[in-house]
C-alpha atoms as a PDB file:
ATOM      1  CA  UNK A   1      40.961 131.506 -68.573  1.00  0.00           C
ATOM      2  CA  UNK A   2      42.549 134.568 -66.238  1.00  0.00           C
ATOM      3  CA  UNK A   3      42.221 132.723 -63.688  1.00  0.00           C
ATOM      4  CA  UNK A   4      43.344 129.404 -64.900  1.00  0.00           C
ATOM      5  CA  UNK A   5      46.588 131.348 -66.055  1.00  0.00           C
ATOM      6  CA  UNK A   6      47.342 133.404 -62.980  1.00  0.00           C
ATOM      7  CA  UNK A   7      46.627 130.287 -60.649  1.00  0.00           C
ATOM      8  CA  UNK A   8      49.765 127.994 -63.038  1.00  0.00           C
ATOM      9  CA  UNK A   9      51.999 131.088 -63.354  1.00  0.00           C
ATOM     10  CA  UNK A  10      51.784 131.260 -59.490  1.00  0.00           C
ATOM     11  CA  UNK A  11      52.123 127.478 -58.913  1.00  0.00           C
ATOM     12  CA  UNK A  12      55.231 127.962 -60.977  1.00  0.00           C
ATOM     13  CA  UNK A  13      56.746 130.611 -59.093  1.00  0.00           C
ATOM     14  CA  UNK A  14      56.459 128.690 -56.331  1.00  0.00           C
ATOM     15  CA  UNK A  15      57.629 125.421 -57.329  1.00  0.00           C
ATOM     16  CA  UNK A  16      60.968 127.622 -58.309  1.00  0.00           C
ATOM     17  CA  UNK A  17      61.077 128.894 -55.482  1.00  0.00           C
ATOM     18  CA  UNK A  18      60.662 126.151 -52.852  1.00  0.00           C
ATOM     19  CA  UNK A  19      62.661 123.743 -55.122  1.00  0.00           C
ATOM     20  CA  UNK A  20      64.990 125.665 -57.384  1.00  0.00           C
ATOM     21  CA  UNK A  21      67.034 122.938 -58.060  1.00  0.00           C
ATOM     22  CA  UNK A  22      64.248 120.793 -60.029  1.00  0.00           C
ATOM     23  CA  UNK A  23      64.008 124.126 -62.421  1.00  0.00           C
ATOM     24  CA  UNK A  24      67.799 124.078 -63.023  1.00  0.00           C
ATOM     25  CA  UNK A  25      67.753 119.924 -63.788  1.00  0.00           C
ATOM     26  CA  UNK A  26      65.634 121.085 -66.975  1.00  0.00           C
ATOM     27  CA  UNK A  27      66.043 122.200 -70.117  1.00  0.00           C
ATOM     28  CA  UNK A  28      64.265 125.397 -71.471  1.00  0.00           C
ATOM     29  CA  UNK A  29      61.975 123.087 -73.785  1.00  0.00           C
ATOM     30  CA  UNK A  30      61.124 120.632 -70.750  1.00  0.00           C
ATOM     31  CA  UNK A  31      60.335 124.013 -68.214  1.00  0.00           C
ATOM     32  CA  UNK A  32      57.862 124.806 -70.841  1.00  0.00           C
ATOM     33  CA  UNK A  33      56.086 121.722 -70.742  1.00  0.00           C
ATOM     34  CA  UNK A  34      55.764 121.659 -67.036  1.00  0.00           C
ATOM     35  CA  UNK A  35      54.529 125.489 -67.172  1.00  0.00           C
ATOM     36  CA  UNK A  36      51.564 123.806 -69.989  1.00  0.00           C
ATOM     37  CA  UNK A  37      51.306 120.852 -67.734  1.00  0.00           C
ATOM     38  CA  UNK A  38      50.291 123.116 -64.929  1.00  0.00           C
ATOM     39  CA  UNK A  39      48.321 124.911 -66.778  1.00  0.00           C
ATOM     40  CA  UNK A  40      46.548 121.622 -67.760  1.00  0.00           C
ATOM     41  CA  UNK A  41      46.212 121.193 -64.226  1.00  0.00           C
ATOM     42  CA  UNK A  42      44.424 124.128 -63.485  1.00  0.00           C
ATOM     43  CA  UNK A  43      42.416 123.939 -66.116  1.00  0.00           C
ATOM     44  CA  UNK A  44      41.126 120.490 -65.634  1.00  0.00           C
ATOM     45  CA  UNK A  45      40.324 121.680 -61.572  1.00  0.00           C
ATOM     46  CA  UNK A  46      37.997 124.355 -62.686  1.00  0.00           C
ATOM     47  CA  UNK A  47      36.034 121.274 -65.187  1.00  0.00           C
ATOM     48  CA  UNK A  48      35.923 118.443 -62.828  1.00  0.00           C
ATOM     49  CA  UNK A  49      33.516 117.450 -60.229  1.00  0.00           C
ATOM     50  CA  UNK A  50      33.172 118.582 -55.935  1.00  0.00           C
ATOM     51  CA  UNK A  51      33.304 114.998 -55.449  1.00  0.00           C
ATOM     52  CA  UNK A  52      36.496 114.865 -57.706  1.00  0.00           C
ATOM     53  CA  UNK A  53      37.820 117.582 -56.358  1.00  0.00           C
ATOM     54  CA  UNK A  54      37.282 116.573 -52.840  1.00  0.00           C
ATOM     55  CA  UNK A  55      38.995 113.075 -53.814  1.00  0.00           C
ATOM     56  CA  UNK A  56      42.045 115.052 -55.000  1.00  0.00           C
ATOM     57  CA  UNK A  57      42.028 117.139 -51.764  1.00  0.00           C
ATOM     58  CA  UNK A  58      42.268 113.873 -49.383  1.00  0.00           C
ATOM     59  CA  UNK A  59      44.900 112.430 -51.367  1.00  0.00           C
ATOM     60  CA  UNK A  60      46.951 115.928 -51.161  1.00  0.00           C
ATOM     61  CA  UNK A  61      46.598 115.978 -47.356  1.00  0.00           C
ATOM     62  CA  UNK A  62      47.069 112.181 -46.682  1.00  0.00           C
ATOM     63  CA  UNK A  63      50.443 112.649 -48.767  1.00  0.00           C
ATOM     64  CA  UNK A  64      51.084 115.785 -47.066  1.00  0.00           C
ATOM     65  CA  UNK A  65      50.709 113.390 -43.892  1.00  0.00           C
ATOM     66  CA  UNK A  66      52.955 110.478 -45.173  1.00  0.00           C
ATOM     67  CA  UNK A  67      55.571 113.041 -46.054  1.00  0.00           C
ATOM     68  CA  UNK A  68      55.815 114.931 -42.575  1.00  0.00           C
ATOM     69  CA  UNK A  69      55.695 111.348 -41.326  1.00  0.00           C
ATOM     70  CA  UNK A  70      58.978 110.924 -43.034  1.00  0.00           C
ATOM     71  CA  UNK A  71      57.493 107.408 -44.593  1.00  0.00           C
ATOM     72  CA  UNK A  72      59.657 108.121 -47.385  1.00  0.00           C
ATOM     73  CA  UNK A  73      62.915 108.607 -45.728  1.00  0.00           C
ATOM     74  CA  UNK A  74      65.245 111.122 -44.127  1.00  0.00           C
ATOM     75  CA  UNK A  75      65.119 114.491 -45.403  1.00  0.00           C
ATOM     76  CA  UNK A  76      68.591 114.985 -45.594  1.00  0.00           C
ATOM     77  CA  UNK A  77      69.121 111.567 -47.493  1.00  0.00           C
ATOM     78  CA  UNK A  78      66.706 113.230 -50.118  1.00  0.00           C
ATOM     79  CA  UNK A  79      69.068 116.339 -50.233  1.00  0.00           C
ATOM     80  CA  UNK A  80      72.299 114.343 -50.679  1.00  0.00           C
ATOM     81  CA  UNK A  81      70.238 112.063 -53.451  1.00  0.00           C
ATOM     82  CA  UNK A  82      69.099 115.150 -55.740  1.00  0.00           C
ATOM     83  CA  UNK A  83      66.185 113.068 -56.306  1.00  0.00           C
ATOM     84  CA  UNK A  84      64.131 115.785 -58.299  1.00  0.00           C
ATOM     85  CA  UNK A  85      61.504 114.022 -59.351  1.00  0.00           C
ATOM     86  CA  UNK A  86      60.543 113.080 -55.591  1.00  0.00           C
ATOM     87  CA  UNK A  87      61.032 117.099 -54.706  1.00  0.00           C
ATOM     88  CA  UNK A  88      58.577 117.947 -57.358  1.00  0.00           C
ATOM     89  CA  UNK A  89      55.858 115.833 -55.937  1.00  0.00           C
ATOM     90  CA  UNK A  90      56.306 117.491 -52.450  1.00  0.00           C
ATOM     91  CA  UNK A  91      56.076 120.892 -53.693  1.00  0.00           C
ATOM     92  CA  UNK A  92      53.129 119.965 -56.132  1.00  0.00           C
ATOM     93  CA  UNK A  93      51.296 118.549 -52.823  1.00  0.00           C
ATOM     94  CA  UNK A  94      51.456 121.939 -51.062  1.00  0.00           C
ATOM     95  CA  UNK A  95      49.116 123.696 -54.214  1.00  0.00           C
ATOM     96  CA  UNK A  96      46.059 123.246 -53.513  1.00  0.00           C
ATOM     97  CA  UNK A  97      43.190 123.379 -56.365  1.00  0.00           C
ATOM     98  CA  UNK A  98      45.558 121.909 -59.352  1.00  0.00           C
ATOM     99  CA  UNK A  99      44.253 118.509 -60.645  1.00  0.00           C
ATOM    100  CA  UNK A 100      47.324 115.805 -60.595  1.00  0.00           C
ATOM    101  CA  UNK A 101      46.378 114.260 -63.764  1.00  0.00           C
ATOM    102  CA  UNK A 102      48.479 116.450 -66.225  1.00  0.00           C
ATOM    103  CA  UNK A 103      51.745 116.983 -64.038  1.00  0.00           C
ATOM    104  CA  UNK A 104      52.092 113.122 -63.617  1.00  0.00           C
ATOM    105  CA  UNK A 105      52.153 112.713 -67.161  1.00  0.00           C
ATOM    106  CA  UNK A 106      54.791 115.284 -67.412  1.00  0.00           C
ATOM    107  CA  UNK A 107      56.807 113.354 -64.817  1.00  0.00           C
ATOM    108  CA  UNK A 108      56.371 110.276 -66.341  1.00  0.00           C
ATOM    109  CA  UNK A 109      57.792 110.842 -69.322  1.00  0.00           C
ATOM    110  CA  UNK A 110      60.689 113.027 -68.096  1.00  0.00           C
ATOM    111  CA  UNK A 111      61.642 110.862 -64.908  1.00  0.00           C
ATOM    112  CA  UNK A 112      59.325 107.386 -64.787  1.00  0.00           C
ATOM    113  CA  UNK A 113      55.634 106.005 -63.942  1.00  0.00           C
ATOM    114  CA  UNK A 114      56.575 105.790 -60.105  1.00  0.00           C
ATOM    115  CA  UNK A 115      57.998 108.512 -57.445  1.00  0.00           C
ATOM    116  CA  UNK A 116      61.447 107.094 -56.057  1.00  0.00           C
ATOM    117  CA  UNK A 117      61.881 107.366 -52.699  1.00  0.00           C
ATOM    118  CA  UNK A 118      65.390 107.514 -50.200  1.00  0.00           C
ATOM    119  CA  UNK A 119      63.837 104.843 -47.895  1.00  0.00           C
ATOM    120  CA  UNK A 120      63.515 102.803 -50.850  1.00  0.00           C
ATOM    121  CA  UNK A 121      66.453 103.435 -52.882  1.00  0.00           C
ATOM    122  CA  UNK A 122      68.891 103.096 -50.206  1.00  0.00           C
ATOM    123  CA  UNK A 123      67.587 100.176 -48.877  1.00  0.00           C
ATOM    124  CA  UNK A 124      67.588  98.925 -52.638  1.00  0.00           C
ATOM    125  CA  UNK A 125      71.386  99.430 -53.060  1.00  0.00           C
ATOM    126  CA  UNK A 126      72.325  98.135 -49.718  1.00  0.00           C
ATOM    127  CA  UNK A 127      71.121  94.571 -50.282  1.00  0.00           C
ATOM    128  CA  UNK A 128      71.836  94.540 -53.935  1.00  0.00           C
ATOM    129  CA  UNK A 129      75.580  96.014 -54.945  1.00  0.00           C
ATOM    130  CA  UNK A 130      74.662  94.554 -58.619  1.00  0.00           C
ATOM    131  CA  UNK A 131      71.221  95.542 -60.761  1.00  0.00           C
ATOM    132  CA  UNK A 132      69.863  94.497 -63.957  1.00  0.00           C
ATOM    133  CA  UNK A 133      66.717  96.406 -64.642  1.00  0.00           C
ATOM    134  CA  UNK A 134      64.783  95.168 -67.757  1.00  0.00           C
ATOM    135  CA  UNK A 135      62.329  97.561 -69.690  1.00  0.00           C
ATOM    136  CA  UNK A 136      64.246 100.738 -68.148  1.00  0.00           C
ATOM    137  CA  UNK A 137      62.516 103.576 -70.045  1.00  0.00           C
ATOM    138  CA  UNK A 138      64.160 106.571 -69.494  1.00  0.00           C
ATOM    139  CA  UNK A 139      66.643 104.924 -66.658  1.00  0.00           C
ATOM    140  CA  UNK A 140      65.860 107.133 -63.901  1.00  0.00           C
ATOM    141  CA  UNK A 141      65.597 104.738 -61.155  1.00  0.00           C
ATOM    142  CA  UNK A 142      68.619 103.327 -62.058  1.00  0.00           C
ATOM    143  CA  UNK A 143      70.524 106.841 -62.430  1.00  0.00           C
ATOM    144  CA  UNK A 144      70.012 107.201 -58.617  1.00  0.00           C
ATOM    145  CA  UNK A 145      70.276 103.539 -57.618  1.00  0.00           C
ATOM    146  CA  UNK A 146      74.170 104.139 -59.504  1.00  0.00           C
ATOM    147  CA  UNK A 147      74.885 106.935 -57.413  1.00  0.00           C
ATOM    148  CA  UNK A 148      73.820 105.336 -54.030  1.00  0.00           C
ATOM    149  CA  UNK A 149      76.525 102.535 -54.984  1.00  0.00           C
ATOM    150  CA  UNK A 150      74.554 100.198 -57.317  1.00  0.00           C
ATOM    151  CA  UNK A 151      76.425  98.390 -60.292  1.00  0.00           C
ATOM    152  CA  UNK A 152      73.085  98.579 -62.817  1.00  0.00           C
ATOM    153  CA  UNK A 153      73.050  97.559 -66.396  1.00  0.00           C
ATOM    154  CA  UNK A 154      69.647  99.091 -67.846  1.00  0.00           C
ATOM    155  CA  UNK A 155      67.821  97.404 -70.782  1.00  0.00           C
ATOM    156  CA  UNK A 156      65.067  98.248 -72.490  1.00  0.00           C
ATOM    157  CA  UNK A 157      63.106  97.270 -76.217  1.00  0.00           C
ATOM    158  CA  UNK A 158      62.897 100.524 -77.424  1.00  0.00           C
ATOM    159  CA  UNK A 159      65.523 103.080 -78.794  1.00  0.00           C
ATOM    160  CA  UNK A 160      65.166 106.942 -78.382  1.00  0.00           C
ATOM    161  CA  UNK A 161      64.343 107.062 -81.774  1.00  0.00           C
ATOM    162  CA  UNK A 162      61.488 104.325 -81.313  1.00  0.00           C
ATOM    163  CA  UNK A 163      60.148 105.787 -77.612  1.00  0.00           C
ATOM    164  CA  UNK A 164      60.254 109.194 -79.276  1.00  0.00           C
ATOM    165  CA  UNK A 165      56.839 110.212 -77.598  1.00  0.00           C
ATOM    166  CA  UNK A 166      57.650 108.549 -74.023  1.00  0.00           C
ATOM    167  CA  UNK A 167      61.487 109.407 -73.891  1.00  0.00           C
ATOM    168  CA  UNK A 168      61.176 112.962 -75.163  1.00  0.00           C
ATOM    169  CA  UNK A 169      63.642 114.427 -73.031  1.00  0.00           C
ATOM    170  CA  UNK A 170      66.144 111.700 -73.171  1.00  0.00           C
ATOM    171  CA  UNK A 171      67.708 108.976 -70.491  1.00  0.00           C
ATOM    172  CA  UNK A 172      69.187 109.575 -67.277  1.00  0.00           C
ATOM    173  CA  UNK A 173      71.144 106.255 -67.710  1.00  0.00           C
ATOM    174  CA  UNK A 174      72.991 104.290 -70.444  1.00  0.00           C
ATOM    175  CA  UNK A 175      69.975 101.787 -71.615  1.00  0.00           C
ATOM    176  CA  UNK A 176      71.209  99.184 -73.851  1.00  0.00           C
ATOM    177  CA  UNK A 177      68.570  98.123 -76.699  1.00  0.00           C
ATOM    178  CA  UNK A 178      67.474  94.426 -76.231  1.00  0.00           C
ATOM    179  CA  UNK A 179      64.272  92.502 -75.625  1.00  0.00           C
ATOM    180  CA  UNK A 180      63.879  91.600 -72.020  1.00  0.00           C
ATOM    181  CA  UNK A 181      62.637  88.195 -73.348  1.00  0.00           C
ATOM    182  CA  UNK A 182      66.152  87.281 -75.056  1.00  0.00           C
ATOM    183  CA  UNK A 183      68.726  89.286 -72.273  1.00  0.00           C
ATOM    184  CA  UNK A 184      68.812  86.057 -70.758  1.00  0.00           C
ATOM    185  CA  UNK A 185      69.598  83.833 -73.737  1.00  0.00           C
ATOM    186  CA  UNK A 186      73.481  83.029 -75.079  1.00  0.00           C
ATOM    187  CA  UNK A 187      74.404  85.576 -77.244  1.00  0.00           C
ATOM    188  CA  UNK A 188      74.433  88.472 -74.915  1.00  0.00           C
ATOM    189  CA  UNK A 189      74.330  90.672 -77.855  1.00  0.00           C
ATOM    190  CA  UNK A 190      74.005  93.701 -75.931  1.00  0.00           C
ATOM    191  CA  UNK A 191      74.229  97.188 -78.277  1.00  0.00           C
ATOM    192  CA  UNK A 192      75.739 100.023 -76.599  1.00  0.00           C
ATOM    193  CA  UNK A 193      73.957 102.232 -74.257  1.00  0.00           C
ATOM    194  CA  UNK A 194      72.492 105.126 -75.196  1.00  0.00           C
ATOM    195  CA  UNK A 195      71.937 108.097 -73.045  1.00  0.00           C
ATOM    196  CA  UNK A 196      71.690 112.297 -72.974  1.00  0.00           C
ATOM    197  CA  UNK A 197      72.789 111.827 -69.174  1.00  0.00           C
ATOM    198  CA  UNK A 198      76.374 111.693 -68.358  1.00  0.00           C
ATOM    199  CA  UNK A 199      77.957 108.841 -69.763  1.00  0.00           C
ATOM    200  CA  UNK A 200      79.456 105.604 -67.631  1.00  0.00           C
ATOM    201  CA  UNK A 201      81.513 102.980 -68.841  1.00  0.00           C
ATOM    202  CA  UNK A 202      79.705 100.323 -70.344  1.00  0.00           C
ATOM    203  CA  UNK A 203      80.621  96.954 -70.947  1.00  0.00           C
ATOM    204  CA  UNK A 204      79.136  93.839 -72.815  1.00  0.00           C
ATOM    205  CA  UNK A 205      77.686  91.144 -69.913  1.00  0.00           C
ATOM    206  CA  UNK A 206      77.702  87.558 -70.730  1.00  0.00           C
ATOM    207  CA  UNK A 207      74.313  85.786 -69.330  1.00  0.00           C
ATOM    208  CA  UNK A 208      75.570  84.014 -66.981  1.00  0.00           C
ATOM    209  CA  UNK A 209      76.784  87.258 -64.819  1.00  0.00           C
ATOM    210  CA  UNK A 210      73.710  88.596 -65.678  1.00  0.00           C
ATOM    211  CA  UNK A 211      71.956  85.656 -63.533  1.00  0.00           C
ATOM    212  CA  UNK A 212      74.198  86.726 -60.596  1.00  0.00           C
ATOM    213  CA  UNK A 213      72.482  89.952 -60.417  1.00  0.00           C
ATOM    214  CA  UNK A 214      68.773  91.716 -58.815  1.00  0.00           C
ATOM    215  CA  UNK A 215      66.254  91.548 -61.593  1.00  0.00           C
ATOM    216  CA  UNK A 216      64.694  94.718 -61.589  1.00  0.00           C
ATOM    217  CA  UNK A 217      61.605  95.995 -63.272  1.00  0.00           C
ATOM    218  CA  UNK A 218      59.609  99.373 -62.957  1.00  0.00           C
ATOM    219  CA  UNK A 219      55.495  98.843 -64.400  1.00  0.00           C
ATOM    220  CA  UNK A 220      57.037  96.408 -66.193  1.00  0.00           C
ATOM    221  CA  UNK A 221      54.342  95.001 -69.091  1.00  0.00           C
ATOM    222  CA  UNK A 222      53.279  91.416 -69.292  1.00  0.00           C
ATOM    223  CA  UNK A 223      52.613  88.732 -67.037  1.00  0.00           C
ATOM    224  CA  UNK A 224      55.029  87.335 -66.361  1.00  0.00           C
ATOM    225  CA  UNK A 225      57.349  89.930 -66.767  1.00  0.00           C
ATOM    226  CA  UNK A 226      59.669  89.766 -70.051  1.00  0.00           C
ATOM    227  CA  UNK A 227      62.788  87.560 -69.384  1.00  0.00           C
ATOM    228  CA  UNK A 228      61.748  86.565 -66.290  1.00  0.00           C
ATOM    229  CA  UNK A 229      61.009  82.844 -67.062  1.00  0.00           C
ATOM    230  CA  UNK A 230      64.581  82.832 -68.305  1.00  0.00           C
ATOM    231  CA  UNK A 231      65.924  84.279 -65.485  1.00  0.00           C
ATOM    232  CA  UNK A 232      67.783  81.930 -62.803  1.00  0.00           C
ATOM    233  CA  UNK A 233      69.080  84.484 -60.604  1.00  0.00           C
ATOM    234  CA  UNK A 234      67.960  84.683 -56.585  1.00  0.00           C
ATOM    235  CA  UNK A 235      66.182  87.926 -56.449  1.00  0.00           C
ATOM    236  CA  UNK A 236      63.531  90.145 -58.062  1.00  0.00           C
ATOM    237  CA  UNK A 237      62.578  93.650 -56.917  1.00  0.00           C
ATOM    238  CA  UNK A 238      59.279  95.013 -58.604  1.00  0.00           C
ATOM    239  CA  UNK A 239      58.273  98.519 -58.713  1.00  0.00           C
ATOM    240  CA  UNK A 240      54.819  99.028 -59.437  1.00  0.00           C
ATOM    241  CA  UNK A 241      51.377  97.785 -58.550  1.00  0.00           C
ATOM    242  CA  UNK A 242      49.573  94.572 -56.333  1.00  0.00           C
ATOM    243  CA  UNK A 243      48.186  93.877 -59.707  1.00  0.00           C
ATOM    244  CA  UNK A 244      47.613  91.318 -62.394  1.00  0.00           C
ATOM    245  CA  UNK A 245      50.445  92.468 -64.185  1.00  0.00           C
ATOM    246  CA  UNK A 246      52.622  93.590 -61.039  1.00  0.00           C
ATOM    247  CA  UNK A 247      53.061  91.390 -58.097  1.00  0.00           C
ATOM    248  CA  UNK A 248      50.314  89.144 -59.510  1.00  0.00           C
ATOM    249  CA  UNK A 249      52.025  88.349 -62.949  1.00  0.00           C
ATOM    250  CA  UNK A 250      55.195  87.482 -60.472  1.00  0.00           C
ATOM    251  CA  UNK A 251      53.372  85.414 -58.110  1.00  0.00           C
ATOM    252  CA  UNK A 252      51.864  83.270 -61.103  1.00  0.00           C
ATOM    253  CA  UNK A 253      54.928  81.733 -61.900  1.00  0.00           C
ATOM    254  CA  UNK A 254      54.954  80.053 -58.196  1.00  0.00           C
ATOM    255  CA  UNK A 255      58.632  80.325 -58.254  1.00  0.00           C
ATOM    256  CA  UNK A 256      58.721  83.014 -56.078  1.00  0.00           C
ATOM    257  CA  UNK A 257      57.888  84.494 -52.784  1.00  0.00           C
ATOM    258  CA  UNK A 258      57.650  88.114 -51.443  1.00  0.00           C
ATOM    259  CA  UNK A 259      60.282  89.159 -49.218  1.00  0.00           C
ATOM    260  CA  UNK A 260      59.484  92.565 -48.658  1.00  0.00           C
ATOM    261  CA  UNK A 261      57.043  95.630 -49.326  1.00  0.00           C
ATOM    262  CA  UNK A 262      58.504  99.402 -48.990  1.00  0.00           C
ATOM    263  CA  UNK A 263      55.882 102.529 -50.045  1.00  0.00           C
ATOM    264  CA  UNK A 264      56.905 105.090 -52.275  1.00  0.00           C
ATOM    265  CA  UNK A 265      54.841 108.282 -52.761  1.00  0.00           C
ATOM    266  CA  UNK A 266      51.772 107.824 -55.112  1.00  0.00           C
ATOM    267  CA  UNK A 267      49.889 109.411 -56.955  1.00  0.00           C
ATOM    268  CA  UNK A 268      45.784 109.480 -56.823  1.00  0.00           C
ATOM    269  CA  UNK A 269      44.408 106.267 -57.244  1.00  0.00           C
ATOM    270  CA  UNK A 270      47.644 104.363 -58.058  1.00  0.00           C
ATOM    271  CA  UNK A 271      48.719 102.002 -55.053  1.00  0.00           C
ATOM    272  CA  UNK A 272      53.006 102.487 -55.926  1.00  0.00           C
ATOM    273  CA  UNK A 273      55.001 100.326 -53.988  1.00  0.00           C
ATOM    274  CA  UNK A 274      58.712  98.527 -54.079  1.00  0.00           C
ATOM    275  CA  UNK A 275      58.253  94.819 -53.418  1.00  0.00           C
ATOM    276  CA  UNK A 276      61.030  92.534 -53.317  1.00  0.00           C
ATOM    277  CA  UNK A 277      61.211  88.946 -53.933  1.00  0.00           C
ATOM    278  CA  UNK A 278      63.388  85.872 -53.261  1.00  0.00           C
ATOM    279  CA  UNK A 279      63.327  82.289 -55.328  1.00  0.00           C
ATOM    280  CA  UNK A 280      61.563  79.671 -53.358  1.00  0.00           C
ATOM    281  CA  UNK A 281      63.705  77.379 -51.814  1.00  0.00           C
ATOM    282  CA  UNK A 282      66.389  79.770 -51.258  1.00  0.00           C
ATOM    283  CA  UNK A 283      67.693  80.814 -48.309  1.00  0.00           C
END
């Protein structure tokens, strides 16, 4: 146990000093959960497997790779973005020995499932000056896709009060409370937004502008994804996984086609990516 304490109270130190800026972003309750989630971390490398550990190791270093690679975008566009959940993951991926497992958790419930990246988000906000992102959770993609430029609205089922164990810490966007099955439908009947981040003005959104903008969804549950088959607008952009309930649950419908696939940073054994799609037929 020592050494399972002295090897997180040293990850720690470094991660505050490499990326001092993540540290300020939180609040003294949330620090304290990352110090227990690295912890976690070290604790669960000392149980698991060589072969697991060896796993964790090539994912570190081909990450390592991807990032020096600058896959992920410029480094100064990261800077200017204070993306912190994305500066995290690149200091967590030069500490060696930790297992991944128990951080991620932490950063998904603080910042979201997937690891935004500039490449991504800029190119996001360039071709789409309007956003509607259904099932927005604690609105973090759409907190930086608002301050490259984006008009986003952010939806999502769930209150605080109801995602009290997944939005812990609070939103980093107004999220309005509605069903991603009715947004579509007339009334709007949009409630305010609620959010711990800096507030924005909000305003109530009749469907039919709602149509006019990107439908956006992050691990969105569901295939297909809630609202969508009510949706008439041009363009979806996923965030997630090639999978059944991903690109697959998408790709059922047969209305739509992919347009483009971007890679984000990912975690072990999860295969994030940003796909983009257009409505067959278009142009």
């Amino acid at each position: 146990m020592r050494r399972v304490a002295a090897q997180s109270k040293d990850a720690f130190r470094f991660i505050h000093r490499q990326v001092p800026h993540v540290i300020a972003a939180l609040k003294p309750r949330e620090i304290g959960h990352l110090q227990k989630a690295l912890q976690a971390s070290a604790h669960f490398a000392q149980l698991q497997s060589s072969q697991a550990a060896d796993h964790h190791e090539r994912w570190r270093l081909e990450q390592r790779e991807r990032a020096s690679r600058g896959d992920w975008g410029a480094e100064d566009g990261e800077k200017r973005l204070m993306n912190v959940y994305h500066d995290l993951f690149v200091a967590f991926l030069e500490l060696p020995g930790l297992h991944p497992s128990p951080l991620r958790g932490f950063c998904a419930e603080k910042f979201s499932f997937s690891v935004p990246s500039w490449a991504a988000l800029s190119r996001l906000s360039a071709r789409f000056l309007s956003i509607v992102e259904v099932g927005a959770g604690t609105g973090y993609w759409s907190s930086l896709l608002r301050s490259l430029g984006s008009d986003v609205i952010a939806v999502d089922a769930c209150t605080e009060a109801e995602h009290r164990w997944t939005i812990q810490y609070g939103r980093w966007h107004p999220v309005r409370h509605k069903q991603g099955s009715q947004l579509f439908s007339k009334p709007a009947g949009l409630l305010p937004a609620t959010a711990t981040a800096a507030p924005v003005a909000v305003r109530e959104s009749e469907p039919n502008e709602l149509h006019s903008r990107a439908l956006l969804y992050c691990w969105p549950r569901g295939s297909p994804p809630p609202g969508l088959d009510g949706y008439r607008g041009q363009h979806v952009v996923l965030v997630g996984c090639d999978d059944a309930e991903g690109v697959g649950g998408i790709m059922a419908t047969g209305e739509w086609e992919v347009e483009e696939r971007m890679s984000l940073p990912q975690w072990p054994d999860i295969g994030d990516g940003v796909w983009t799609f257009k409505r067959k037929g278009t142009g």
